[in-house]
Structures are given as structure tokens and as C-alpha cells.
C-alpha atoms as a PDB file:
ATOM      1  CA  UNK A   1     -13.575  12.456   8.269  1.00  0.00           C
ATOM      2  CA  UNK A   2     -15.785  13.321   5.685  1.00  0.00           C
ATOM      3  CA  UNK A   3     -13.223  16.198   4.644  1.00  0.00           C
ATOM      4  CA  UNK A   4     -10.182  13.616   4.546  1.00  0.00           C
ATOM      5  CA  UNK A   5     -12.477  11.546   1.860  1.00  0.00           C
ATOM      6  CA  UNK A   6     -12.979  14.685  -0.016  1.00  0.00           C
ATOM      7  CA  UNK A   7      -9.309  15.350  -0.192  1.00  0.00           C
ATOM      8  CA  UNK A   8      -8.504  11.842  -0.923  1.00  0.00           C
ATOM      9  CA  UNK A   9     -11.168  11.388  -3.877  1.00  0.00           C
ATOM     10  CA  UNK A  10      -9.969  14.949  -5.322  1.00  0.00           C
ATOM     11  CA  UNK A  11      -6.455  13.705  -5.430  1.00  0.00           C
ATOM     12  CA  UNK A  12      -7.196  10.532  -7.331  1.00  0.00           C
ATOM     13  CA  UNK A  13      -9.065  12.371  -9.334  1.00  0.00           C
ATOM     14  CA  UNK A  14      -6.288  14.636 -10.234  1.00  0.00           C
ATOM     15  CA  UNK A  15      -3.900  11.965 -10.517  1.00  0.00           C
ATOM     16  CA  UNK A  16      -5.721  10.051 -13.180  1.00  0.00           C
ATOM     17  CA  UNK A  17      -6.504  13.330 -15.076  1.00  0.00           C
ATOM     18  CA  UNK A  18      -2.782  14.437 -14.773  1.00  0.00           C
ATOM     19  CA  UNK A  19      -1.456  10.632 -15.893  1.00  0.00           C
ATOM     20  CA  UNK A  20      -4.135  11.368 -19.175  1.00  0.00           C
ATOM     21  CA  UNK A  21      -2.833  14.366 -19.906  1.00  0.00           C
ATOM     22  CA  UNK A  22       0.373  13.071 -19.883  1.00  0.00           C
ATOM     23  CA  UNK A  23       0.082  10.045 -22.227  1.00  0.00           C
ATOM     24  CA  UNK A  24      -1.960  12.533 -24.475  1.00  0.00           C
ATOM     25  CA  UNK A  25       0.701  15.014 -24.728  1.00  0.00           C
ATOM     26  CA  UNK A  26       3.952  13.228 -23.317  1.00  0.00           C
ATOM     27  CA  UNK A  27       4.595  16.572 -21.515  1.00  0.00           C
ATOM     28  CA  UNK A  28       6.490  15.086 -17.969  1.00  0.00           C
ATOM     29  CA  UNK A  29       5.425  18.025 -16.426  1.00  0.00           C
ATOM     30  CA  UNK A  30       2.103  16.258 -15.884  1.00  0.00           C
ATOM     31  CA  UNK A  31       4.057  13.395 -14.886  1.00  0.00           C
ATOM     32  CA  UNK A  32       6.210  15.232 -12.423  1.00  0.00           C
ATOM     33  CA  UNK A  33       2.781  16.780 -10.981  1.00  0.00           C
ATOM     34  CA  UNK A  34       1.056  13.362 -10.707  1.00  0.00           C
ATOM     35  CA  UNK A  35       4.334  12.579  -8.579  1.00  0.00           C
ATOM     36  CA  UNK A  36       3.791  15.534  -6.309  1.00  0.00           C
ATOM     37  CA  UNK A  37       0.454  15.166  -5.557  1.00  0.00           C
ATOM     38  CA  UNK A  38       1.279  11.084  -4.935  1.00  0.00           C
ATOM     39  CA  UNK A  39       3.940  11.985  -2.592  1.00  0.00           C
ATOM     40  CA  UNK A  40       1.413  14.834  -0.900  1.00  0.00           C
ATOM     41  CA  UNK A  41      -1.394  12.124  -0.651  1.00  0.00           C
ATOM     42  CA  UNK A  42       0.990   9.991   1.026  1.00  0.00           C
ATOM     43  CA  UNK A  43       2.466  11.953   3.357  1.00  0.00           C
ATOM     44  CA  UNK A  44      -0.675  13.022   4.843  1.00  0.00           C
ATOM     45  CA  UNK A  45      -2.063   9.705   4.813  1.00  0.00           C
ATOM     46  CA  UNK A  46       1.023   8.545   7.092  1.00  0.00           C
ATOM     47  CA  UNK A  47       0.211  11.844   9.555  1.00  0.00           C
ATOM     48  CA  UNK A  48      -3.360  11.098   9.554  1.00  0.00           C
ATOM     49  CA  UNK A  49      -2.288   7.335  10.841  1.00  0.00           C
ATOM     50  CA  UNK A  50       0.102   8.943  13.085  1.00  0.00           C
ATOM     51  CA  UNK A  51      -2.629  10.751  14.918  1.00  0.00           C
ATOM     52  CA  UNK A  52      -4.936   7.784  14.571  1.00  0.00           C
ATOM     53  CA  UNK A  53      -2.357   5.496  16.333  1.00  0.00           C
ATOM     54  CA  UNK A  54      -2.076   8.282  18.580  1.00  0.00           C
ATOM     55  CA  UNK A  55      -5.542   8.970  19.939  1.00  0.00           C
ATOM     56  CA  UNK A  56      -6.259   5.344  19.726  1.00  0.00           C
ATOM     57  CA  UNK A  57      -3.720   4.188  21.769  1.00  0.00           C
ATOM     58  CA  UNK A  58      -1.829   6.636  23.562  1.00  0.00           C
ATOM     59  CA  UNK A  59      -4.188   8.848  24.804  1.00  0.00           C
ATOM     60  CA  UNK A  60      -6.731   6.157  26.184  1.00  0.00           C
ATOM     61  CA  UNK A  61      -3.854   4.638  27.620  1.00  0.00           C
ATOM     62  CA  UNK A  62      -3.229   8.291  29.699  1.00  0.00           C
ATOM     63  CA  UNK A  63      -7.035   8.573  30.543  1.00  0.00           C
ATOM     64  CA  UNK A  64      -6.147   5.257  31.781  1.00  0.00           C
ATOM     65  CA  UNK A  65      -3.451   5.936  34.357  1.00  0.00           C
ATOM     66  CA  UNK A  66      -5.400   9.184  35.661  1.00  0.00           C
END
């Protein structure tokens, strides 16, 4: 858990630095890179809910039934 905060504060982080460098230099490749890393942060947030939802619900449920 502590590692997922890590990754999560490090992407802010980089997001907000990218999005400066971009309105100081109006380069979009900073912009495009903010974008990536968004869509990264995202994406692993939804598979970390995924196997939330899944060990939350799913596998109790199976201990469960055995």
C-alpha cells in the first residue's frame, strides 16, 4: 500500500512539474507527457480497484462456499 502512495504522489508530482514546464515554455511535448502519465495513473488506479473489488468480494465470497 505504502508503494501504491509512493507511485501515486510521484505522479502528481510529475504532472504538476510537467504542466509548469509547459506554460513556461509552451513546448506540448510536456503537455502530451502530462497526458501519458494521467492516462498511466488512471489505468492503474482502475486495476488496483479491480483487484480490490476482487479480493473484497469475490474471494471471501469463495472462502465462503468451501
Amino acid at each position: 500500500m505504502l508503494i501504491l502512495r509512493l507511485l501515486f504522489i510521484l505522479a502528481a508530482l510529475s504532472i504538476i512539474l510537467t504542466g509548469a514546464m509547459y506554460v513556461f515554455t509552451r513546448n506540448r511535448r510536456y503537455l502530451n507527457l502530462a497526458w501519458q502519465i494521467l492516462r498511466f495513473v488512471v489505468f492503474a488506479l482502475l486495476v488496483f480497484a479491480a483487484l480490490f473489488v476482487l479480493e473484497r468480494y469475490v474471494l471471501t465470497g469463495w472462502r465462503i462456499l468451501l
